[in-house]
Protein backbone atom coordinates (compact mmCIF):
# COMPACT_ATOMS: atom_id res chain seq x y z
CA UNK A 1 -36.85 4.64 -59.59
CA UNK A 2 -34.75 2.71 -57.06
CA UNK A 3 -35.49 3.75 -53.48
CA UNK A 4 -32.09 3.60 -51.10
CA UNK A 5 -32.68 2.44 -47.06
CA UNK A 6 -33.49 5.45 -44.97
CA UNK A 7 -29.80 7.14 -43.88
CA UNK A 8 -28.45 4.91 -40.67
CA UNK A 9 -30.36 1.82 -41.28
CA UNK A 10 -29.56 -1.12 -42.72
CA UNK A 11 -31.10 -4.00 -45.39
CA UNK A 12 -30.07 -7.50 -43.91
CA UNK A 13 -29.47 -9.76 -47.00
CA UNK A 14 -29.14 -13.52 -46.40
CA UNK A 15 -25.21 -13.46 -45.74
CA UNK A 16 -26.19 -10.28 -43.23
CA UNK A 17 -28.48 -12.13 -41.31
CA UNK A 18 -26.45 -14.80 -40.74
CA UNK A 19 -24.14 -12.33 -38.96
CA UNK A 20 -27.11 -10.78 -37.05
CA UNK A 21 -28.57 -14.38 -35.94
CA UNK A 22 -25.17 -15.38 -35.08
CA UNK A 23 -24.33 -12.30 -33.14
CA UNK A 24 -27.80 -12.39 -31.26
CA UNK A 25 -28.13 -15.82 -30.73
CA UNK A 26 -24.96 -16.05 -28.84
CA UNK A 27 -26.14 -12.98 -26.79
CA UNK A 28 -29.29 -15.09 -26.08
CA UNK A 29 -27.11 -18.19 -25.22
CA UNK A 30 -24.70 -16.46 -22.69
CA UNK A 31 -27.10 -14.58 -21.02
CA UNK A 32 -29.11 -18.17 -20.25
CA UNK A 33 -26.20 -20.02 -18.66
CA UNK A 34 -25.72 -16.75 -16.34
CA UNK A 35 -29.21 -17.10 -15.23
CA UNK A 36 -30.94 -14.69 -17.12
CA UNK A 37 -34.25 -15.05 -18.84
CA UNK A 38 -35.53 -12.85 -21.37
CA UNK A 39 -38.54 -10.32 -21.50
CA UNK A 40 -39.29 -7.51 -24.21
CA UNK A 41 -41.90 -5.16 -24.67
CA UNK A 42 -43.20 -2.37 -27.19
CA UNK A 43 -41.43 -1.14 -30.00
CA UNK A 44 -42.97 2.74 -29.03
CA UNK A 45 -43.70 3.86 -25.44
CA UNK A 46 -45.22 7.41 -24.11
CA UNK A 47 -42.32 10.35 -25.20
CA UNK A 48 -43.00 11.33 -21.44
CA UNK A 49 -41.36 7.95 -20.04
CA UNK A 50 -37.89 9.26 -21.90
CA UNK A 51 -38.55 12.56 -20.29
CA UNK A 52 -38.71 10.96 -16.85
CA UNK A 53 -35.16 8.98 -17.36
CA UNK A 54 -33.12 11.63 -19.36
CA UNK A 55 -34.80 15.28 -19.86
CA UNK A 56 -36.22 17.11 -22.63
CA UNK A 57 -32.94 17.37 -24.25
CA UNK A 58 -34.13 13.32 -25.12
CA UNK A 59 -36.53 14.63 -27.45
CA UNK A 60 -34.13 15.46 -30.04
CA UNK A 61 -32.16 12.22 -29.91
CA UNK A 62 -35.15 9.95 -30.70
CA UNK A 63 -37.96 9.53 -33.35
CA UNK A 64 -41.13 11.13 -32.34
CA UNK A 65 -45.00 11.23 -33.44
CA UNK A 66 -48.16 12.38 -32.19
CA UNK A 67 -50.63 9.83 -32.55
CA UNK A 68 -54.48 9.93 -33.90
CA UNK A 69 -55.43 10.66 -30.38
CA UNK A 70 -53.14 13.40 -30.00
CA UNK A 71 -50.45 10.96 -27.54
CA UNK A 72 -47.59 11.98 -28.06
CA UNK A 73 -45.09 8.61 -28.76
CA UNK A 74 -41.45 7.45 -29.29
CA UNK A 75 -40.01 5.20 -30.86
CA UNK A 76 -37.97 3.25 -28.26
CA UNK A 77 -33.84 4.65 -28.20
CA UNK A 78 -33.68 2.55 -25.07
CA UNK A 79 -35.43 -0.35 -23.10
CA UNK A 80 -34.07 0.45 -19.33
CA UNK A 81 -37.33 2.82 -18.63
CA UNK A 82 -39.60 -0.21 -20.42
CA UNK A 83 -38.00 -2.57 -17.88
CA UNK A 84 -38.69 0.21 -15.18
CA UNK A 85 -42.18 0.14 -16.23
CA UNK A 86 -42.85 -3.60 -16.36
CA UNK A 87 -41.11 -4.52 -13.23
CA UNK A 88 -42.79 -1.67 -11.69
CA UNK A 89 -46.28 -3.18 -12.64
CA UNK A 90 -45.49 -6.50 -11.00
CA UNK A 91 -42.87 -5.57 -8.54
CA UNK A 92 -44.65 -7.14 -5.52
CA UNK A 93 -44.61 -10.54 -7.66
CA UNK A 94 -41.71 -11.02 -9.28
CA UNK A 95 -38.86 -13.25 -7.09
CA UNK A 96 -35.75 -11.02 -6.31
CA UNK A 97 -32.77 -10.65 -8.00
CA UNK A 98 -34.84 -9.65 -10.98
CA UNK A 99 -32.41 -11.33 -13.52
CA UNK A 100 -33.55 -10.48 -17.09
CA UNK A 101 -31.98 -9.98 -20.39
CA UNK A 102 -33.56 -8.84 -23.44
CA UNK A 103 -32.36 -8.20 -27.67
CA UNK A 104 -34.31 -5.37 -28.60
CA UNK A 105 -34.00 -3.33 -31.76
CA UNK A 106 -33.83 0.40 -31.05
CA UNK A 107 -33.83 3.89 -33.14
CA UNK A 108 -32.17 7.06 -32.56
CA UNK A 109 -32.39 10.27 -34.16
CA UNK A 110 -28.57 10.75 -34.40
CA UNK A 111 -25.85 11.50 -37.05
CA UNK A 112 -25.33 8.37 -38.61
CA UNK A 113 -21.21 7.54 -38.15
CA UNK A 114 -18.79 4.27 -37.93
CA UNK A 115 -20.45 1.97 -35.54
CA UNK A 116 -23.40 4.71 -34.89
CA UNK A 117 -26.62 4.05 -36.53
CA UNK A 118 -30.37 5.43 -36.47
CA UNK A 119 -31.37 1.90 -35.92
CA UNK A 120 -29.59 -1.00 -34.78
CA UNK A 121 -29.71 -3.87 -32.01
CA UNK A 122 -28.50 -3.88 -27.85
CA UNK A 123 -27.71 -6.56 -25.48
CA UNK A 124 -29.17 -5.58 -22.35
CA UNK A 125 -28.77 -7.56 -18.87
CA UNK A 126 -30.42 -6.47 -15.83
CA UNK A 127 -29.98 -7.55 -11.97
CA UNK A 128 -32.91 -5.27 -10.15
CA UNK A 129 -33.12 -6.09 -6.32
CA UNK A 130 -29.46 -6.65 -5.15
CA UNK A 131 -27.70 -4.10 -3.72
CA UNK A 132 -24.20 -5.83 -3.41
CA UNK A 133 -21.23 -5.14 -5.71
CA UNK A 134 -21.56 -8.78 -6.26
CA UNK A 135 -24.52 -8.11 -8.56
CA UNK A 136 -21.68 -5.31 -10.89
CA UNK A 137 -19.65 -8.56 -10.81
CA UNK A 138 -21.63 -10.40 -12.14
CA UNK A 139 -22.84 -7.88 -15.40
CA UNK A 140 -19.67 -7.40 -16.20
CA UNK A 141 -18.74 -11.27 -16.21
CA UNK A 142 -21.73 -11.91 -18.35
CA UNK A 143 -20.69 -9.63 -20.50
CA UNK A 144 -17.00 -10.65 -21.04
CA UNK A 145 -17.98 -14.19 -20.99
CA UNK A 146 -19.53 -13.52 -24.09
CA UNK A 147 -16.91 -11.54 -25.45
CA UNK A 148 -14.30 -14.65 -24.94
CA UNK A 149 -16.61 -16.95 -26.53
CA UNK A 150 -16.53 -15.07 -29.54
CA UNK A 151 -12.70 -15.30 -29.31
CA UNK A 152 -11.72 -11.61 -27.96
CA UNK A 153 -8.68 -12.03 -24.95
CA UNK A 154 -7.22 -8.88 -23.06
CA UNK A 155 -5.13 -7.70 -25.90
CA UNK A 156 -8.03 -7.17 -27.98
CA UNK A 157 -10.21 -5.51 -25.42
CA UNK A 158 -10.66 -3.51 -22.11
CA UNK A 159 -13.24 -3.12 -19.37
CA UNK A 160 -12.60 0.12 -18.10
CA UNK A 161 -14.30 0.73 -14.55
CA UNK A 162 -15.06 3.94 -12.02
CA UNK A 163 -18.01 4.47 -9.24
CA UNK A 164 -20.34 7.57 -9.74
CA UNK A 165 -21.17 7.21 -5.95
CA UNK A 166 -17.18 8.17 -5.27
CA UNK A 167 -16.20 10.32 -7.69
CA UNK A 168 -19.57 12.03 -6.56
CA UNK A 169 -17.89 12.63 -3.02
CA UNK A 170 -15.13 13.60 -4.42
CA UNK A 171 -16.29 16.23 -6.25
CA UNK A 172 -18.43 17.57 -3.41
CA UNK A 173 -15.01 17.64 -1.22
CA UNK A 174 -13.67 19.80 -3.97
CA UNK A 175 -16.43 22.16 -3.37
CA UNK A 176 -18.91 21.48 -5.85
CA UNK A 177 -22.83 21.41 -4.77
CA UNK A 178 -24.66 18.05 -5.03
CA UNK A 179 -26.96 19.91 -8.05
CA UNK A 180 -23.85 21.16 -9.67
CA UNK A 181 -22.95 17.65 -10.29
CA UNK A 182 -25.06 16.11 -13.46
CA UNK A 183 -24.10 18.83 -15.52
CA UNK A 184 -20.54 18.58 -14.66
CA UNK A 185 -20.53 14.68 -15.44
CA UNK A 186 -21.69 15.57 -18.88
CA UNK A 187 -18.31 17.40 -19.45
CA UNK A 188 -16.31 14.85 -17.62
CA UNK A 189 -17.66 12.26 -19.78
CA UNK A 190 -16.20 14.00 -22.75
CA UNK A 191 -12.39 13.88 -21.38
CA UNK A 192 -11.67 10.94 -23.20
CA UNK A 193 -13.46 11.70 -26.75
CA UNK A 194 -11.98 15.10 -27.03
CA UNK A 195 -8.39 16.89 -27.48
CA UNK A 196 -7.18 17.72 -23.50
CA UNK A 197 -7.36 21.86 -24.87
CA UNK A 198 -11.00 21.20 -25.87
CA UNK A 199 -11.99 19.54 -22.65
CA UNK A 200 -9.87 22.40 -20.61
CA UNK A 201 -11.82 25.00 -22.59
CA UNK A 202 -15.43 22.72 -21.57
CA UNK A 203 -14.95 22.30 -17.91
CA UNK A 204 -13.77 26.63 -17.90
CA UNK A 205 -16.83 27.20 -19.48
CA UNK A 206 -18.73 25.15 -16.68
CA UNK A 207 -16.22 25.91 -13.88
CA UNK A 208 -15.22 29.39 -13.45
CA UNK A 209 -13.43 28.90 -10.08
CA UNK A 210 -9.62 28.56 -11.09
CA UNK A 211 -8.78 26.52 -8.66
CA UNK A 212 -11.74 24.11 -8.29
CA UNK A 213 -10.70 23.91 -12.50
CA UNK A 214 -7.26 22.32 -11.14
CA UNK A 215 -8.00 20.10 -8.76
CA UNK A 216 -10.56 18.65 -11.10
CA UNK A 217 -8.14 18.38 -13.71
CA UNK A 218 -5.88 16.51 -10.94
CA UNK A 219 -8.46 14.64 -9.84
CA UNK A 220 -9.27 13.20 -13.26
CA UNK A 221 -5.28 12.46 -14.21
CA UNK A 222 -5.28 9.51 -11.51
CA UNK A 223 -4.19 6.49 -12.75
CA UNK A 224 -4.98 4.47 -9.84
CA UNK A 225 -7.47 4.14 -6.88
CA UNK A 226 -4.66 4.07 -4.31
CA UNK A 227 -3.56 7.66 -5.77
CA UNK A 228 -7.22 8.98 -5.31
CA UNK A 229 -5.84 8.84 -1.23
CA UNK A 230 -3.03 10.70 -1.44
CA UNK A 231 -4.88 13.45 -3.84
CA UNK A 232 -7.86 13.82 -0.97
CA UNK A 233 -8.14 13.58 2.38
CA UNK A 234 -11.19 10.94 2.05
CA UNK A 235 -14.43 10.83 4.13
CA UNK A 236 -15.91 8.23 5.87
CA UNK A 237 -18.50 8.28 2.68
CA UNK A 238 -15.50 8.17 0.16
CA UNK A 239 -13.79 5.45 2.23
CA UNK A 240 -16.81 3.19 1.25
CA UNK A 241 -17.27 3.91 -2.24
CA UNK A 242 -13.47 2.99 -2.82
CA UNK A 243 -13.60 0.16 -0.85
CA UNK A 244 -16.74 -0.96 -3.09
CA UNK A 245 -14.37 -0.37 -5.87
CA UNK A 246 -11.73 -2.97 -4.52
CA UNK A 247 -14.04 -5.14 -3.56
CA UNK A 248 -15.58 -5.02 -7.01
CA UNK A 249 -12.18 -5.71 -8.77
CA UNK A 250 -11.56 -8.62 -6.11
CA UNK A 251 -14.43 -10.43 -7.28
CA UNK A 252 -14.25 -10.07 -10.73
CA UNK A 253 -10.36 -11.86 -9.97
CA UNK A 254 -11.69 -14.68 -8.68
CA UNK A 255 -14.50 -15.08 -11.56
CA UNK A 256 -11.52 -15.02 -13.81
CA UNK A 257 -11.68 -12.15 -15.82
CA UNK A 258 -9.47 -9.16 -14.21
CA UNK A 259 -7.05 -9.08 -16.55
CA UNK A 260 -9.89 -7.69 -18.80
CA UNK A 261 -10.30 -5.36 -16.21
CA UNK A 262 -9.00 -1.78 -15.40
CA UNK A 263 -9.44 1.24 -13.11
CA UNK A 264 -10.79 4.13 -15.03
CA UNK A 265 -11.32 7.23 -13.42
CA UNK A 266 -12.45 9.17 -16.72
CA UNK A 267 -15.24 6.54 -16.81
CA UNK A 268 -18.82 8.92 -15.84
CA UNK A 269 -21.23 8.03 -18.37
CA UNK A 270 -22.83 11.09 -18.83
CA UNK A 271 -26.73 10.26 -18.44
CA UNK A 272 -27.95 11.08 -14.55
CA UNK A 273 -29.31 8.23 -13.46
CA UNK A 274 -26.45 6.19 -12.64
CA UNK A 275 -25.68 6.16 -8.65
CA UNK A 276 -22.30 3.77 -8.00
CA UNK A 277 -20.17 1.24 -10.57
CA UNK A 278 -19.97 2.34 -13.98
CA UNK A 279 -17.79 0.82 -16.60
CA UNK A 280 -17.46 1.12 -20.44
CA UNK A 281 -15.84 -1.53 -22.76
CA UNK A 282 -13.23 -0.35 -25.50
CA UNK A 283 -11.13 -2.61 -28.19
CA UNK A 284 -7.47 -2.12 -26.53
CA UNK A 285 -6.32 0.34 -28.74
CA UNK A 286 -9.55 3.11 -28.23
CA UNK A 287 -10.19 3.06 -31.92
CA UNK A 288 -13.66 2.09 -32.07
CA UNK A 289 -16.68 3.60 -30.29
CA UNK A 290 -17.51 1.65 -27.05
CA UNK A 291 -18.26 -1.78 -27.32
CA UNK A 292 -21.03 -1.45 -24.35
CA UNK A 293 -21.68 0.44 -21.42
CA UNK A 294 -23.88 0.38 -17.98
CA UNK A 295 -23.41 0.38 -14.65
CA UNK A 296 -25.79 1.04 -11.42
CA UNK A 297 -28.65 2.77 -11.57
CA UNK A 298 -30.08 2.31 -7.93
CA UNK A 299 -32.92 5.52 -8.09
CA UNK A 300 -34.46 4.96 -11.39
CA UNK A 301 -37.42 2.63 -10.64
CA UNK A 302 -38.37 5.20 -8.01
CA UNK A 303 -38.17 7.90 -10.60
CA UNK A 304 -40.66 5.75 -12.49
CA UNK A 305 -43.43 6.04 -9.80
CA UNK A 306 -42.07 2.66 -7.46
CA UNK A 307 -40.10 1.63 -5.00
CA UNK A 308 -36.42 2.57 -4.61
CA UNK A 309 -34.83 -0.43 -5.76
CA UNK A 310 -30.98 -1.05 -6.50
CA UNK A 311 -30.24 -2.10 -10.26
CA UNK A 312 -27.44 -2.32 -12.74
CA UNK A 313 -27.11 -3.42 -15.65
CA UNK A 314 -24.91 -3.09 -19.30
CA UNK A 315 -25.90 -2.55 -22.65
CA UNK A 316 -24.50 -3.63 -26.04
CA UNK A 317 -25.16 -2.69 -29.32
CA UNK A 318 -24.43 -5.16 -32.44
CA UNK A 319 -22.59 -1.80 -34.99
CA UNK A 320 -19.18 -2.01 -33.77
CA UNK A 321 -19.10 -4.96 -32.05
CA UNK A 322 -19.49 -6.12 -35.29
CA UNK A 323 -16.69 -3.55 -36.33
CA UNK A 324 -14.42 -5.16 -34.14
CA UNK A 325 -15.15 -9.16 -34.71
CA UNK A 326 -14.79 -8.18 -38.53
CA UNK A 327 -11.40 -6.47 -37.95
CA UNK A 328 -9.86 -9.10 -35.81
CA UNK A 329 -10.44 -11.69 -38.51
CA UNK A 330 -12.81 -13.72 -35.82
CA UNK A 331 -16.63 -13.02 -37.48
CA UNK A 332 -16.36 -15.34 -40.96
CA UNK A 333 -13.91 -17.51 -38.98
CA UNK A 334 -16.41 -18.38 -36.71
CA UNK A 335 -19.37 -17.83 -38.74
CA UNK A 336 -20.98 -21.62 -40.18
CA UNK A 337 -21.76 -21.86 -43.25
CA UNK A 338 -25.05 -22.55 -44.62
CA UNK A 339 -25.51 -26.06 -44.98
CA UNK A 340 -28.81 -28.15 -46.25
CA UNK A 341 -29.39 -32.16 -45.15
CA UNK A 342 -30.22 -33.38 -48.23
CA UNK A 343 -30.25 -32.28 -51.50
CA UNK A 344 -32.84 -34.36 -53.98
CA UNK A 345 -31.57 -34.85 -57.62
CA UNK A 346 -33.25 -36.81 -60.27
CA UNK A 347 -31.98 -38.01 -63.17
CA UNK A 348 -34.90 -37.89 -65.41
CA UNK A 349 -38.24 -35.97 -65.59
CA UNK A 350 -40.46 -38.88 -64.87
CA UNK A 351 -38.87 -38.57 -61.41
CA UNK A 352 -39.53 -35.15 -60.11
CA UNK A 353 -43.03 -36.26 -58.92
CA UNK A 354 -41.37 -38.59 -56.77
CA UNK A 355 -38.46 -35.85 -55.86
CA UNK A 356 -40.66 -33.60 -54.33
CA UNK A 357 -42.00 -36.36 -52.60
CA UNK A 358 -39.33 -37.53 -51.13
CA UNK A 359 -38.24 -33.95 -50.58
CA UNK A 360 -41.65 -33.16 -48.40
CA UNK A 361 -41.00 -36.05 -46.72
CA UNK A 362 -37.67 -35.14 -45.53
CA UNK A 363 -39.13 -31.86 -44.25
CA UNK A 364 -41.77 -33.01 -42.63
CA UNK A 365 -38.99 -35.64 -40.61
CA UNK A 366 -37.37 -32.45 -39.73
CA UNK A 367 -34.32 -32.18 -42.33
CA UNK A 368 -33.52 -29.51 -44.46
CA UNK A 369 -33.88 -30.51 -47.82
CA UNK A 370 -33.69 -28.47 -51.24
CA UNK A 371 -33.96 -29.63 -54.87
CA UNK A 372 -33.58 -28.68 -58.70
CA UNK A 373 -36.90 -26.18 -59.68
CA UNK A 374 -36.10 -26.81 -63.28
CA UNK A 375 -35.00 -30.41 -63.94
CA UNK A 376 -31.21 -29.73 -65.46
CA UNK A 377 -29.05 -32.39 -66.02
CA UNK A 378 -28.00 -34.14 -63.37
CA UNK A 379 -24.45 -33.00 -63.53
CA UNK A 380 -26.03 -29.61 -62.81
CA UNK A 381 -27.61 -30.89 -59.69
CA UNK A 382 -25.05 -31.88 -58.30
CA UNK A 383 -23.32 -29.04 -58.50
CA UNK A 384 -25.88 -27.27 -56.96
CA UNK A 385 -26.17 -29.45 -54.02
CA UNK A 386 -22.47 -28.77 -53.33
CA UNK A 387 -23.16 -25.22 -53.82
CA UNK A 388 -25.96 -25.70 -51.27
CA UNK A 389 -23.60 -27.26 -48.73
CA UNK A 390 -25.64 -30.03 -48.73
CA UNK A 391 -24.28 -32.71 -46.02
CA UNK A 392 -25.93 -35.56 -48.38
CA UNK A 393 -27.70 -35.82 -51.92
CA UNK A 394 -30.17 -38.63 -52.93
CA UNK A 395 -30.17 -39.29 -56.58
CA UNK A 396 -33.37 -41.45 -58.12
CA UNK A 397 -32.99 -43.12 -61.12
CA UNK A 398 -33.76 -46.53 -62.75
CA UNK A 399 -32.79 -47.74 -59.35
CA UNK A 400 -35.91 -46.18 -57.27
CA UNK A 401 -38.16 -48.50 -60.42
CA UNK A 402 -36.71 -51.57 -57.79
CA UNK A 403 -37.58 -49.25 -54.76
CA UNK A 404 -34.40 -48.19 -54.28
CA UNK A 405 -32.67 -45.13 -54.02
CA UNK A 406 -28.94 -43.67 -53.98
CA UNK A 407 -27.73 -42.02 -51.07
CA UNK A 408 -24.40 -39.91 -51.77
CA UNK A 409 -22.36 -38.50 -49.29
CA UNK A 410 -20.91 -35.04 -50.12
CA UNK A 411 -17.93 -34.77 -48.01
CA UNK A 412 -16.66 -38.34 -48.94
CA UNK A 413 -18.29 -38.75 -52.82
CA UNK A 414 -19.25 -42.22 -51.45
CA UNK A 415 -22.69 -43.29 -52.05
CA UNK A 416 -24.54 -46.31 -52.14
CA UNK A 417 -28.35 -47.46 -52.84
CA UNK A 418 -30.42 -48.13 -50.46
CA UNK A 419 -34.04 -49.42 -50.08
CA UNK A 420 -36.52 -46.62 -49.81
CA UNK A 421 -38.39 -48.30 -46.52
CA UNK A 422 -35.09 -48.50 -44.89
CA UNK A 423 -34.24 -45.48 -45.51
CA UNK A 424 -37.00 -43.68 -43.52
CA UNK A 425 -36.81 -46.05 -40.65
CA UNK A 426 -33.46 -44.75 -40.23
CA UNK A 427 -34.74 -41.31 -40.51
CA UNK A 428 -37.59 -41.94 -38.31
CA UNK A 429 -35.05 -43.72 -35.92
C-alpha cells in the first residue's frame, strides 16, 4: 500500500530542495548584509503562549497535543511569541536594537489552498528596542531588497502600507470605543478579500449604527493620506500618526525603494497585537495570496510578562512566493544547476581501485567528485559525467601505469595528461 504526504504538506525531492535551499539561503544572505543575525528555537511551545498573543480562537488554527505529563503543547504556527519569550529571558543582556532574523518551519491547522499549506517555511526579521519609524524603514527595505535580488521590480509587486495607531484614532473620532476596536479590525481586514456587498453585510452585522456604517465605509474608500484630512477634522493624536506615515514613506524614498511602495488604507492585519505601521506585500495584479506581512507590534513583549518594548517586524512564507517566482519565469532562470568538480572514469576494471582512490582523495581536498558504481564502458561514463554537470572528468588508463593521468575539461572537450603528483599540488595549492 502506498502511503500519500499528510494533506498540506509537502515531500521535497532533490530538484525541490534545490528550490527550498535556494529560496532560504538567499533569505539568510539578505537578512546578514542588513545586520541581522539569526536565532531559532523549539519546534513546539506551551498552547498557553498562543493564547497570550492571539486568543482561544488560536486553538483551532494550530496542531495541538497533550503531552505524557498532561502539558498541553503546540506545534509552533508562529515564532513572534518564541522571540517574545527568548528576548524576554535575556532582555537586560542583549545590546539594543535587537536585530534578529530567523527561517523557521511552521504548521497550521488550516484548509490547505494555492499558496496556503498546513506546513511550510517564513522569513521573519525583527528590530525589538527602537521606537522610530526608521526601524519600519528598515523591515520593509530588507524585505524588498530581497525581493529585487531575486529579480521582482514594481510592476511585478506592491508594498501596500497603513498605521493601526491612526486608523485607531480615527475610528475612535467616528465614535467607536477603544474595546470596540479589535473586533472591528477583523472585519476591516476582510475589505479587500471579499465582494464590497459581503463586506457591507460584515461590518452591518458588527455596526448597527447607520451612520457610524457610512463614515466607515468613507473612511476606508480613501485613496490617499492627504484625503484622510479633508474626511476628519484630525486630533493632535491623529496629526502624529499621519505624520509618522509621511515620514515613513520619506525614508523608504531615500533608501530607494518607494516606487515599490503605496498608501493603503484597507491595510489592518487583523491579529490585535499590532500598535502603528502595518503593511502587506501583493504581486501587482492581487492574484496571489500575500507575499508577506508585519508591521509594529510595540505591546507584545509586555503581554509576555516583560517590559514594554517597541518592535516590528515582517514575515514571509516560501508557498506563494514561490507561486510568484515560478510564474514570472525568474525561479529555474535563476536557479544553478547541479554541478560536480570532477567526475572519475576508468577505462578498465583493474582501475577502479585506483578510481575510488583518487575519488576519496578529491573529497577529502574539498571537491565534489562522483564516479561510475558499475564499471560501464567508458563511453558510458562519460556521458554520465556530463549528465552530472561535472566541471571536469579524469580518465585513467594505460597512461596512470607511467603515473599519469588525463584531465578533461567538460565545457571545452580539451584534455590533456598530467602527472599524478602535480596534479594534487595544484589541488592542494
Amino acid at each position: 500500500m502506498k502511503i500519500p504526504p499528510v494533506k498540506g504538506t509537502r515531500d521535497f525531492y532533490p530538484a525541490d530542495m534545490a528550490i527550498r535551499n535556494w529560496i532560504i539561503d538567499g533569505w539568510k544572505r539578505v537578512s546578514i548584509r542588513n545586520g541581522f543575525e539569526e536565532y531559532d528555537g523549539p519546534i513546539f511551545e506551551y498552547l498557553k503562549m498562543y493564547q497570550i498573543k492571539s486568543g482561544e480562537e488560536i486553538v483551532e488554527q494550530l496542531f495541538s497535543l497533550t503531552d505524557r505529563g498532561g502539558r498541553e503543547l503546540a506545534l509552533r504556527p508562529e515564532i513572534t511569541p518564541t522571540l517574545a519569550r527568548m528576548v524576554n529571558q535575556q532582555i537586560n543582556s542583549l545590546p539594543r536594537p535587537i536585530k534578529w532574523f530567523s527561517v523557521p518551519r511552521l504548521c497550521r491547522a488550516e484548509r490547505p489552498q494555492k499558496g496556503r499549506l498546513r506546513e511550510f517555511f517564513q522569513w521573519n526579521i525583527d528590530i525589538i528596542g527602537e521606537d522610530d519609524v526608521l526601524a519600519d524603514a528598515e523591515v520593509i527595505f530588507c524585505a524588498l531588497d530581497y525581493l529585487q535580488e531575486v529579480g521582482l521590480t514594481p510592476d511585478d509587486i506592491i508594498v501596500k502600507i497603513s498605521s493601526r495607531k491612526m486608523l485607531a484614532v480615527l475610528l475612535q473620532a467616528i465614535g467607536f470605543a477603544e474595546g470596540q476596536l479589535d473586533e472591528l479590525y477583523v472585519v476591516l481586514d476582510k475589505r479587500a478579500k471579499v465582494p464590497d456587498d459581503t463586506f457591507e453585510q460584515m461590518l452591518a452585522e458588527k455596526v448597527a449604527d447607520e451612520n457610524k456604517r457610512k463614515k466607515v465605509l468613507e473612511l476606508m474608500s480613501v485613496q490617499s493620506i492627504e484625503q484622510i484630512d479633508d474626511l476628519l477634522k484630525l486630533s493632535e493624536t491623529a496629526k502624529a500618526a499621519v505624520n509618522e506615515l509621511n515620514r515613513l514613506f520619506e525614508l523608504l524614498g531615500v533608501m530607494g525603494v518607494a516606487s515599490f511602495c503605496k498608501f493603503d488604507i484597507g491595510i489592518v492585519r487583523g491579529l490585535a497585537y499590532y500598535t502603528g505601521i502595518v503593511f502587506e506585500i501583493y504581486d501587482k495584479g492581487s492574484e496571489l495570496r500575500a507575499i508577506g506581512g508585519g508591521g509594529r507590534y510595540d505591546d507584545l513583549l509586555k503581554q509576555f510578562g516583560g517590559p514594554a518594548i517597541p518592535a516590528t517586524g515582517f514575515g514571509i512564507g516560501d508557498c506563494v512566493l514561490e507561486i510568484l517566482l515560478d510564474e514570472k519565469g525568474l525561479l529555474q532562470k535563476q536557479l544553478a544547476r547541479p554541478q560536480v568538480d570532477y567526475f572519475v572514469a576508468f577505462t578498465e576494471e583493474c582501475f577502479f581501485k585506483k578510481a575510488l582512490e583518487i575519488t576519496a582523495k578529491l573529497r577529502r581536498a574539498g571537491l565534489s567528485t562522483n564516479f561510475d558504481y558499475k564499471g560501464a564502458k567508458l563511453g558510458k561514463q562519460l556521458k554520465q559525467a556530463s549528465d552530472q554537470n561535472a566541471k571536469k572528468c579524469i580518465i585513467i588508463g594505460d597512461e596512470f601505469k607511467g603515473n599519469k593521468l588525463v584531465v578533461k575539461d567538460m565545457t571545452t572537450g580539451k584534455q590533456e595528461e598530467v602527472e599524478v603528483d602535480k596534479f594534487f599540488a595544484e589541488i592542494k595549492r
